[in-house]
N, C-alpha and C. Protein backbone atom coordinates (compact mmCIF):
# COMPACT_ATOMS: atom_id res chain seq x y z
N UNK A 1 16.11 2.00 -5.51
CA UNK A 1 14.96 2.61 -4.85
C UNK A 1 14.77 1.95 -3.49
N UNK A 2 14.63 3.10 -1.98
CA UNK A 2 14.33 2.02 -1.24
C UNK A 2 12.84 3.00 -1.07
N UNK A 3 12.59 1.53 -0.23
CA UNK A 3 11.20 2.05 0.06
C UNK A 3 11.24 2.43 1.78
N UNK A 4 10.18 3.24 2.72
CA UNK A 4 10.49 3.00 4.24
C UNK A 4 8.77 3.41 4.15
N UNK A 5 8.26 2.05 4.69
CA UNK A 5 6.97 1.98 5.07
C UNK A 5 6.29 2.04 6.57
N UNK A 6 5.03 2.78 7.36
CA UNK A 6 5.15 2.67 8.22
C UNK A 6 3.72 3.02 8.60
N UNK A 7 3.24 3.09 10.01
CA UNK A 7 2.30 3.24 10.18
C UNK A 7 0.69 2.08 10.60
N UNK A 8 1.40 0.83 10.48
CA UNK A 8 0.83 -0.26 10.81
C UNK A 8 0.17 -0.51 12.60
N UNK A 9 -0.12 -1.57 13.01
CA UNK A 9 -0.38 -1.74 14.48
C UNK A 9 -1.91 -2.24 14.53
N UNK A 10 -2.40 -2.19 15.64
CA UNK A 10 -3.42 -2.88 15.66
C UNK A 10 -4.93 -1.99 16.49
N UNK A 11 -5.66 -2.05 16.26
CA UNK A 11 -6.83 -2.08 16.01
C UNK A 11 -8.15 -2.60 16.14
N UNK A 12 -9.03 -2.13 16.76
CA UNK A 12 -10.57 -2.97 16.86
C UNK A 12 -11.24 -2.99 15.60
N UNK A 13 -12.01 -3.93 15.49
CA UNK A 13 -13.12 -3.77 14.25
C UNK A 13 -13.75 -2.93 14.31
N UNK A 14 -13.93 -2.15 13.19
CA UNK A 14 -14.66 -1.01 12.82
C UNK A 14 -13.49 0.53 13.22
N UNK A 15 -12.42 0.09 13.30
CA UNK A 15 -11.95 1.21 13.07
C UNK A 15 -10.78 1.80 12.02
N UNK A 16 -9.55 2.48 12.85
CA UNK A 16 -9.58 2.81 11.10
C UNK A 16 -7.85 2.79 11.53
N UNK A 17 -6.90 2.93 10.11
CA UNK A 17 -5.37 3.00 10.89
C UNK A 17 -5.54 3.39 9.07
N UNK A 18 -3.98 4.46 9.24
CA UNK A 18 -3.42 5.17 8.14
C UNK A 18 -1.83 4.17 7.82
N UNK A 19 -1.29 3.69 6.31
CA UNK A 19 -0.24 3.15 6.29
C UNK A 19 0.57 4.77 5.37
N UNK A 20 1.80 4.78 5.59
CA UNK A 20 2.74 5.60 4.90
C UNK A 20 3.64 4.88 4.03
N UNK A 21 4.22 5.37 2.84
CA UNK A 21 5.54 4.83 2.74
C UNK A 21 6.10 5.92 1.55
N UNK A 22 7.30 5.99 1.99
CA UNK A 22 7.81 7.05 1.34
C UNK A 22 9.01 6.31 0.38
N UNK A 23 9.08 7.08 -0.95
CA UNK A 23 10.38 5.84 -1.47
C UNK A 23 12.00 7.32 -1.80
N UNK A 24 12.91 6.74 -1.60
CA UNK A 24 13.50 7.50 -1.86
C UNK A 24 15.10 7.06 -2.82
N UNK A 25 15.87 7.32 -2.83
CA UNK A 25 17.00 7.15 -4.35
C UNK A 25 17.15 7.58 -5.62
N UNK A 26 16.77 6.37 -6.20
CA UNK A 26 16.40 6.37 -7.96
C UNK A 26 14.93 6.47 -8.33
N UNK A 27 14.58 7.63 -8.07
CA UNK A 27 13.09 7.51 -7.85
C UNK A 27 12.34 8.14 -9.33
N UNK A 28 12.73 8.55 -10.64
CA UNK A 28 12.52 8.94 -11.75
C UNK A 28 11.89 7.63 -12.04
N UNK A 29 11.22 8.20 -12.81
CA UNK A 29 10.22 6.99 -13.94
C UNK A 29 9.49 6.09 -12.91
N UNK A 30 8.79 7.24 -12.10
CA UNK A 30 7.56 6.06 -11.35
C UNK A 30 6.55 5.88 -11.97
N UNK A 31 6.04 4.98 -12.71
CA UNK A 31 5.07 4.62 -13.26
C UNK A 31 3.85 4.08 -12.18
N UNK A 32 3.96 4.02 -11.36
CA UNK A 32 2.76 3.59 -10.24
C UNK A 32 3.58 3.42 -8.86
N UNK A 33 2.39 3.51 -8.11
CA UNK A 33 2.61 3.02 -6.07
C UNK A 33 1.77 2.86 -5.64
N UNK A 34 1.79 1.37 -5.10
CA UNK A 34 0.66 1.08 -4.26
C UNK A 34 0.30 0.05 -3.14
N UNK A 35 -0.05 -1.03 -2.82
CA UNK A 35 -0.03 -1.64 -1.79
C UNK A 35 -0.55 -3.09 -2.23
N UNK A 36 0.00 -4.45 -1.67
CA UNK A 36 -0.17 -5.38 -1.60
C UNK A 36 -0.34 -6.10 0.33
N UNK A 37 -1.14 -6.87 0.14
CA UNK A 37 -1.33 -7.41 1.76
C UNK A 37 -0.95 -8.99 1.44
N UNK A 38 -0.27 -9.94 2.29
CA UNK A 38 -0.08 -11.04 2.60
C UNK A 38 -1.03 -11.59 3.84
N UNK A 39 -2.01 -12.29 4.08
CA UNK A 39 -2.47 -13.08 5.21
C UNK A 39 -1.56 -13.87 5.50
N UNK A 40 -1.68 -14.27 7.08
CA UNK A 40 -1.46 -15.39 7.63
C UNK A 40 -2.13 -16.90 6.71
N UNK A 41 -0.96 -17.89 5.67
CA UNK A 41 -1.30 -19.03 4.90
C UNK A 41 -1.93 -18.39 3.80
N UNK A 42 -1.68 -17.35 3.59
CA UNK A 42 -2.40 -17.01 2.33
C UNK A 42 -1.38 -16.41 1.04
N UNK A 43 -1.78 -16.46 0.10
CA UNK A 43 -0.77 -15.66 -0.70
C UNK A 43 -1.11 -14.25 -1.28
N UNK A 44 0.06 -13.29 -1.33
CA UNK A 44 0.07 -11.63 -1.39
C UNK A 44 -1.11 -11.82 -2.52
N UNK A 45 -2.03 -10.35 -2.08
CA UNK A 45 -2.58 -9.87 -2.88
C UNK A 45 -2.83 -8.25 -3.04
N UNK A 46 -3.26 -7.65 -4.59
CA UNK A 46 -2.99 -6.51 -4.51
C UNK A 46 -4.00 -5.89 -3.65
N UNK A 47 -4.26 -4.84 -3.45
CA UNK A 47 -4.79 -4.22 -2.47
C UNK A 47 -5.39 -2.39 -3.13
N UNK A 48 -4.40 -1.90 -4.07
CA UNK A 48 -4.46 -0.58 -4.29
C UNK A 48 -3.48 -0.03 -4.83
N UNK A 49 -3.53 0.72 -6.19
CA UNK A 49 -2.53 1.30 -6.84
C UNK A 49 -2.56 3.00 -7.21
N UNK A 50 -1.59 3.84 -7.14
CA UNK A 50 -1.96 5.12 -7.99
C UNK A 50 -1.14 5.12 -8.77
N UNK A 51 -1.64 5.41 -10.26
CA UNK A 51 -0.47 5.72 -11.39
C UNK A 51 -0.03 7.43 -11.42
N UNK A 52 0.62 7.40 -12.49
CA UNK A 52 1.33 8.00 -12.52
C UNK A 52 0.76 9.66 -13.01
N UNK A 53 -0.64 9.08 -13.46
CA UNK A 53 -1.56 10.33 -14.28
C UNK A 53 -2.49 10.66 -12.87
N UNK A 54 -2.34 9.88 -11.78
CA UNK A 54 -3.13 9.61 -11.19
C UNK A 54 -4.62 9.43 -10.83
N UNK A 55 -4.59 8.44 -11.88
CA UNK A 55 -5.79 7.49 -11.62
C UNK A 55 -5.83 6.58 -10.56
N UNK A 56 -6.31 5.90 -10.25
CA UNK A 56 -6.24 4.81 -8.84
C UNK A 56 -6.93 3.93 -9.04
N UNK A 57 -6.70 2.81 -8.59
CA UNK A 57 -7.42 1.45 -8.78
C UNK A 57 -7.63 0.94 -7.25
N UNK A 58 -7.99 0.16 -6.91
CA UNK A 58 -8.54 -0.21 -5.27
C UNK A 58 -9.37 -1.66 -6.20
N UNK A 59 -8.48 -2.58 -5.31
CA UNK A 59 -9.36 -3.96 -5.37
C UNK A 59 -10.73 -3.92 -4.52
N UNK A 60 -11.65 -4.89 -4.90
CA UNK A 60 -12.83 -5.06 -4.35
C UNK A 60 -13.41 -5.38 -3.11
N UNK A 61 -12.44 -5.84 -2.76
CA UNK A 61 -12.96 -6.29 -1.43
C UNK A 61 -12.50 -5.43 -0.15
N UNK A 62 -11.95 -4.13 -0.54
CA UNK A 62 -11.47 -2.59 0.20
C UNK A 62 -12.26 -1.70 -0.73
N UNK A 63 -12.66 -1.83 -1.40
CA UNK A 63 -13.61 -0.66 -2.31
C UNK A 63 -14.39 0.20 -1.30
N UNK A 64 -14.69 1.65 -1.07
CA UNK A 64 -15.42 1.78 0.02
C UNK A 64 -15.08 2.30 1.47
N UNK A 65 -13.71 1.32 1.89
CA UNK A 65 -12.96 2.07 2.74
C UNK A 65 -11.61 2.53 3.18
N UNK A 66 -11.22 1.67 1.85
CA UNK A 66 -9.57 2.01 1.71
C UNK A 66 -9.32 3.33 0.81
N UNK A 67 -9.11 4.10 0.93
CA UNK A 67 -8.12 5.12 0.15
C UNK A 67 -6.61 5.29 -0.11
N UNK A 68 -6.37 5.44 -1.35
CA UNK A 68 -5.01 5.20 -1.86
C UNK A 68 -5.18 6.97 -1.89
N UNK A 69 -3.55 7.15 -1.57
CA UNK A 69 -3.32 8.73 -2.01
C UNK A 69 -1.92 9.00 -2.13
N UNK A 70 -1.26 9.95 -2.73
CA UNK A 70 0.07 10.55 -2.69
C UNK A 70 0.37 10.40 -4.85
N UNK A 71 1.51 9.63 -4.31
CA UNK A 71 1.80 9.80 -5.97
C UNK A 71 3.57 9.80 -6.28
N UNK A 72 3.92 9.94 -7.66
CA UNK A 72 4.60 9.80 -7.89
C UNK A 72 5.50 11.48 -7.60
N UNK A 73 4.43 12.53 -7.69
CA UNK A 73 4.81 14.09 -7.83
C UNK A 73 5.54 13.91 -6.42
N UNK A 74 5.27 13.19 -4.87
CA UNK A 74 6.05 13.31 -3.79
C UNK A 74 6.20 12.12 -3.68
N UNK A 75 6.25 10.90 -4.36
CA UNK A 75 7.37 9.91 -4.12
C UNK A 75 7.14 9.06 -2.73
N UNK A 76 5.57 9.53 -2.14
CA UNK A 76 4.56 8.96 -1.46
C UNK A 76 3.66 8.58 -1.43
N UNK A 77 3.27 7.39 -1.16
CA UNK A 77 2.07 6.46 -1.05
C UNK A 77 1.23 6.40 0.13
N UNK A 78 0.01 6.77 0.40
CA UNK A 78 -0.91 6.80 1.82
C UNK A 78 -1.80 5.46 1.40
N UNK A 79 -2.15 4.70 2.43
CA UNK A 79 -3.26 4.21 2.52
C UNK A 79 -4.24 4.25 3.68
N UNK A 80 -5.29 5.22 3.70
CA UNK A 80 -6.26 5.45 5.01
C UNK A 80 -7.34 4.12 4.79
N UNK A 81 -7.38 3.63 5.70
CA UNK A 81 -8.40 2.17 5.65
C UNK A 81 -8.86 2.66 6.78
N UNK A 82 -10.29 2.40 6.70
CA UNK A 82 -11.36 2.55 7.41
C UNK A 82 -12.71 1.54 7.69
N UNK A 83 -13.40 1.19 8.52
CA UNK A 83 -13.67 0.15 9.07
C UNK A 83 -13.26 -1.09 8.86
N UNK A 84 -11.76 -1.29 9.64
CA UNK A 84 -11.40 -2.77 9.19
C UNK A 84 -12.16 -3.66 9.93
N UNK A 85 -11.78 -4.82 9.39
CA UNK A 85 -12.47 -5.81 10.06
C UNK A 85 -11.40 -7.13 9.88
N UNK A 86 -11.93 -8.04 10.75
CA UNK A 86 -10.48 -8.86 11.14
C UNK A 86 -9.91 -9.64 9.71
N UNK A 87 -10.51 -10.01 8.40
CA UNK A 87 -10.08 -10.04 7.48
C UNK A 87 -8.67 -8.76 6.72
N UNK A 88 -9.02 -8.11 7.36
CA UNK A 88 -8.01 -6.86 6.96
C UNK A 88 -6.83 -7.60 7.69
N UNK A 89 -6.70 -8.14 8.33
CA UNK A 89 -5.36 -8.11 9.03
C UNK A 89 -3.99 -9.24 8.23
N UNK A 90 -3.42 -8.27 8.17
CA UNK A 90 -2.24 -8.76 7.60
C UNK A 90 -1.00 -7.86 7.27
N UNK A 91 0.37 -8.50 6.28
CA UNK A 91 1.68 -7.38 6.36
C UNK A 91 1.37 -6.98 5.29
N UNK A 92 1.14 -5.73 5.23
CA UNK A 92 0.92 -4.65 4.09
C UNK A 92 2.10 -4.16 3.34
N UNK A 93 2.50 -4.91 2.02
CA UNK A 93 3.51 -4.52 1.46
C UNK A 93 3.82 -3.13 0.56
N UNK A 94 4.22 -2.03 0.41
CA UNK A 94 4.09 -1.18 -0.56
C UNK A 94 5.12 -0.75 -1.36
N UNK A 95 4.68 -0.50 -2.44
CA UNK A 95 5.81 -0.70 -3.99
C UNK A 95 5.52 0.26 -4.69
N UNK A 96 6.83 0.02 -5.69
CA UNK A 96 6.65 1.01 -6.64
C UNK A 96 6.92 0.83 -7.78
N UNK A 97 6.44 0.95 -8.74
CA UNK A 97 6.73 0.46 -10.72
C UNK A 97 7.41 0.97 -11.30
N UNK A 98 8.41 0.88 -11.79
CA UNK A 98 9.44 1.82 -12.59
C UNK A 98 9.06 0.81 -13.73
N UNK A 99 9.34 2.10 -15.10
CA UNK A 99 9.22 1.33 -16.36
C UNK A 99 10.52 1.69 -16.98
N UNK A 100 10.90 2.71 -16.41
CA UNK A 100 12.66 3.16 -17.30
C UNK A 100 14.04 2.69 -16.25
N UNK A 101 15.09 2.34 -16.61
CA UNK A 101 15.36 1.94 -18.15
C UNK A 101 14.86 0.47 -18.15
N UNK A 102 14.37 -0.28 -17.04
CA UNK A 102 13.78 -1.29 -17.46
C UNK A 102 12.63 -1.86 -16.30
N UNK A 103 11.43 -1.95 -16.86
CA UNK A 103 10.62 -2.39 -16.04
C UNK A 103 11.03 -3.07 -14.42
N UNK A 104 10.51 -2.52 -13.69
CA UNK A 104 10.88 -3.32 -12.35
C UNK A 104 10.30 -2.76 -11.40
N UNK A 105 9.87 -3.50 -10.17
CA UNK A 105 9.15 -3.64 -9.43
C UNK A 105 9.71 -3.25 -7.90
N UNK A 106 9.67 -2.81 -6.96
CA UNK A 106 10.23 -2.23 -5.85
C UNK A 106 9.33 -2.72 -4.74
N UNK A 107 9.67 -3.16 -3.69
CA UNK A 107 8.80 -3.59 -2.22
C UNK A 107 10.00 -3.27 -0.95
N UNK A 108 9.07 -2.55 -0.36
CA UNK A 108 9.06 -2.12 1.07
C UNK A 108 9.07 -3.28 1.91
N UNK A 109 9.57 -2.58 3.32
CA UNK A 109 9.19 -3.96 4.40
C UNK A 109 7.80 -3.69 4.65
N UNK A 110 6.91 -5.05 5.21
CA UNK A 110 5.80 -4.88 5.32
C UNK A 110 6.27 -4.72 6.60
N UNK A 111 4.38 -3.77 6.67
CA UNK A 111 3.82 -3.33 7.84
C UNK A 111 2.65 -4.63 8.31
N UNK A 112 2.80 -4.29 9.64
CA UNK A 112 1.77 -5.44 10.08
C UNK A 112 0.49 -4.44 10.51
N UNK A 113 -0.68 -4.96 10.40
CA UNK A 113 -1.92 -4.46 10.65
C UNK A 113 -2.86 -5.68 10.84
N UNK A 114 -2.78 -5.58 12.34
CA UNK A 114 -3.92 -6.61 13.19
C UNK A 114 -5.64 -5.81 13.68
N UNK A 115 -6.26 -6.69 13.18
CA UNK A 115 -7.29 -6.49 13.66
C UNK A 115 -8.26 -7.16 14.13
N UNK A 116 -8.36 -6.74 15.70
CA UNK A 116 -9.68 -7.75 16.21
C UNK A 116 -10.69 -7.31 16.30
N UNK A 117 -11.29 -8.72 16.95
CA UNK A 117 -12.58 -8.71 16.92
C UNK A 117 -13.22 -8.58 17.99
């Protein structure tokens, strides 16, 4: 599976930037896609998932203005974030879950998304 993520760049506070990533190959048995962010000294965290029934999950501290969208039906993942703020800034990793024939995990190159202040 590769992944090709895109759509990153930078940004004032309070506004807004769309991430893409499209996965393409061995792309059967997606069990989820969604997004992880890395800070500068910090370690990756998740960010936003859609499964496969599509339900969606969104961590807490994007609750509000991040939207997860796409899916496994097009093998695309959106994330529209809206009023970032300079905590948002970081490389936005996005993945994908395969559970057949054996669990495993897929990551994209991150995107960078700066935001000032």
């Amino acid at each position: 599976v590769q992944l090709q993520a895109s759509g990153g760049g930078l940004v004032q506070a309070g506004g807004s930037l769309g991430l893409s990533c499209e996965a393409s190959g061995s792309i059967g048995n997606i069990n989820a896609l969604g997004w992880y962010r890395q800070a500068p000294g910090k370690e990756r965290e998740f960010v936003a998932a859609i499964f496969s029934g599509g339900r969606t999950n969104v961590t807490d501290s994007v609750k509000g203005r991040f939207t997860i969208s796409g899916g496994s039906a097009s093998n695309t993942v959106y994330l529209q974030m809206n009023s970032l703020n300079p905590e948002d800034t970081a490389l936005y990793y996005c993945y994908v879950k395969k559970i057949l024939p054996v669990p495993r995990t897929y990551w994209g190159q991150g995107t960078l998304v700066t935001v000032s202040s």
